[in-house]
Protein backbone atom coordinates (compact mmCIF):
# COMPACT_ATOMS: atom_id res chain seq x y z
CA UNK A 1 -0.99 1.01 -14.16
CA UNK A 2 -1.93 4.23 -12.51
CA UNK A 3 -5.89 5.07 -12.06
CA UNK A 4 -7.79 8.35 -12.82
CA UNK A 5 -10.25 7.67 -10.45
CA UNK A 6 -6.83 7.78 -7.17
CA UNK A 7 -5.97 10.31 -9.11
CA UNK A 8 -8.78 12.19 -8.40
CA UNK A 9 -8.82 10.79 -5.04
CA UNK A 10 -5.14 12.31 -4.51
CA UNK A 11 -6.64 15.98 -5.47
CA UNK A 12 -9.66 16.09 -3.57
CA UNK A 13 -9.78 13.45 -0.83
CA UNK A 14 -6.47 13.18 0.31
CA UNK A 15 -4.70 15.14 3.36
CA UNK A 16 -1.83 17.56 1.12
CA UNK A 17 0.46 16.72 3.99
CA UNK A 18 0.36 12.84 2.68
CA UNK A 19 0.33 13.58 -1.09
CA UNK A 20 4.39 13.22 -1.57
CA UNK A 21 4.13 9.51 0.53
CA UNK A 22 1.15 8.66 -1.79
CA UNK A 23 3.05 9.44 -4.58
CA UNK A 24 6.08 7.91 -3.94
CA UNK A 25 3.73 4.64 -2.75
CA UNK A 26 2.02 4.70 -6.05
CA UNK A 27 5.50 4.78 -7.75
CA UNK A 28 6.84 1.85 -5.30
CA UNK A 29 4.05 -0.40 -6.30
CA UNK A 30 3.79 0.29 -10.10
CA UNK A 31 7.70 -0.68 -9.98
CA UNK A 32 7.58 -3.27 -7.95
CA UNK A 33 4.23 -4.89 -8.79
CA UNK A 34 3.90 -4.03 -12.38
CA UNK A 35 1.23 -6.41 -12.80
CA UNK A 36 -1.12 -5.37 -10.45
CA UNK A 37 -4.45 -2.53 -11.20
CA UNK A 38 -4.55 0.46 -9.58
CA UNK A 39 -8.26 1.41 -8.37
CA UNK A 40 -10.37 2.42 -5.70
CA UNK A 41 -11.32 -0.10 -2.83
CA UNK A 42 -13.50 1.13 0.05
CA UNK A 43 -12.95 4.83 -0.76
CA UNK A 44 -8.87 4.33 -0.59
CA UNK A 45 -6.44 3.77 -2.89
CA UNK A 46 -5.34 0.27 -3.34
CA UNK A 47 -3.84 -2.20 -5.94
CA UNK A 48 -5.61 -5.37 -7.27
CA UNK A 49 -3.94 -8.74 -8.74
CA UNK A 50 -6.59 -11.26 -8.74
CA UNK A 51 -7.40 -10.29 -5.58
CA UNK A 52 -6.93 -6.68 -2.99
CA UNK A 53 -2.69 -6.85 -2.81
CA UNK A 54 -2.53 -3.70 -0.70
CA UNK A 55 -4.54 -0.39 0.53
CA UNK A 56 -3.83 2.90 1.53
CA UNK A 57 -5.65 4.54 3.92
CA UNK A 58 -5.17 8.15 5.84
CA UNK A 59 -5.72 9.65 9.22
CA UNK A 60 -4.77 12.67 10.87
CA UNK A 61 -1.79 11.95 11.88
CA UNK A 62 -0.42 9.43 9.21
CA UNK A 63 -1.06 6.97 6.34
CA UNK A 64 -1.39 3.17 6.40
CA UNK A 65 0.04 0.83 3.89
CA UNK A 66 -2.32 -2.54 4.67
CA UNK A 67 -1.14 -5.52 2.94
CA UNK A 68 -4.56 -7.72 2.40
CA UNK A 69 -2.50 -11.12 3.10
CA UNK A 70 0.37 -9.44 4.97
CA UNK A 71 -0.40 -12.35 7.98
CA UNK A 72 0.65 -14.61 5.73
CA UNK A 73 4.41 -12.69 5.43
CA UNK A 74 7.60 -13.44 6.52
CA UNK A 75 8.36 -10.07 8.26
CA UNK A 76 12.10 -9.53 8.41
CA UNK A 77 11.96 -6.62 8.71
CA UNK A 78 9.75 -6.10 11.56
CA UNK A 79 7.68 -3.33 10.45
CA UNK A 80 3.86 -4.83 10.29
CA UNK A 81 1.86 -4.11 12.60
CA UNK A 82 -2.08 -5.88 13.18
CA UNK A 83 -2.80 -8.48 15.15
CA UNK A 84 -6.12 -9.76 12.60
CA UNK A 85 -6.04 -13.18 10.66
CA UNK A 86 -5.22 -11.79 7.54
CA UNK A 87 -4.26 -8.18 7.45
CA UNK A 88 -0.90 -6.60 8.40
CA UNK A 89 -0.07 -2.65 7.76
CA UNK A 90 2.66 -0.10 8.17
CA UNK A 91 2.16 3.17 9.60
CA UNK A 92 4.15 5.91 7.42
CA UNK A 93 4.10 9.93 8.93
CA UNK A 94 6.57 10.98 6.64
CA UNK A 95 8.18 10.62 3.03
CA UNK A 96 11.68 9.79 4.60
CA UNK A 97 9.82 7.46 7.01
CA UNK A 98 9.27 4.99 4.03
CA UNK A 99 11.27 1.70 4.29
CA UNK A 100 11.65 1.00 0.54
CA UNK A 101 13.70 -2.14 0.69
CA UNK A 102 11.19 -3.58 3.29
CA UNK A 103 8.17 -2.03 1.30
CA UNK A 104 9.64 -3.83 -1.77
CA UNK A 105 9.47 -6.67 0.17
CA UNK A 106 5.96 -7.00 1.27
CA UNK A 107 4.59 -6.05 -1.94
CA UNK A 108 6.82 -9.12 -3.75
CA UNK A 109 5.42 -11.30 -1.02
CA UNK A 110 1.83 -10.06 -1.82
CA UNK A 111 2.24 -10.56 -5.33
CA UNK A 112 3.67 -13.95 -5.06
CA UNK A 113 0.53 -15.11 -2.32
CA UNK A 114 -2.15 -13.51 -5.08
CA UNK A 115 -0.07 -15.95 -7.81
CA UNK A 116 -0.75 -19.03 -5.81
C-alpha cells in the first residue's frame, strides 16, 4: 500500500537524482511485501509490518535501503553493510545499481522475522 504522505515526501524532500531508485524501491517492496504499510518513519520513507521492516534514507551522494532486523539475515548475497546489533543497509547510487533478486531477498527475510 503506497502512502500520500512519501508521496509527498518524494516531491518535496527527496534529491530528483534518487526519485527513479525510490520509485522502483517503493515498487520492489509493495511486490514483494504486499502486506506491509507504507509511511513515514523518522522523516524517511519506510515500510511497517508489525514492526519498522525497512527505511530509506538519502545523502548526497546515494540512498540507503536499512533493513530494521537485517543482523538477523542470512546474507548470501553479500551486500549489507553495518556493523550495529540490529540494523544492516545497502548503499544504492544508481537505478541499475539495484540488486533486485538480493533486494527480494532481504525484504522476504524481513517479513518472515516481523511474522515470528
Amino acid at each position: 500500500m503506497t502512502s500520500n504522505d512519501v508521496d509527498v515526501y518524494v516531491e518535496n524532500k527527496l534529491d530528483p537524482r534518487h526519485r527513479e531508485i525510490v520509485v522502483a524501491l517503493r515498487a520492489l517492496m509493495a511486490d514483494s511485501a504486499p502486506g506491509a504499510t507504507e509511511c513515514l518513519t523518522y522523516g524517511s520513507p519506510a515500510w511497517r509490518g508489525k514492526k519498522i521492516l525497512a527505511v530509506i534514507s538519502q545523502s548526497k551522494t546515494h540512498l540507503t535501503f536499512a533493513f530494521e532486523r537485517g543482523a538477523e539475515f542470512v546474507d548470501s548475497h553479500g551486500l549489507l553493510e553495518g556493523v550495529g546489533k540490529k540494523t544492516r543497509h545497502v548503499k544504492i547510487k544508481t537505478l541499475d545499481g539495484i540488486n533486485e533478486e538480493a533486494l527480494r531477498d532481504y525484504i522476504t527475510q524481513a517479513v518472515s522475522l516481523d511474522q515470528r
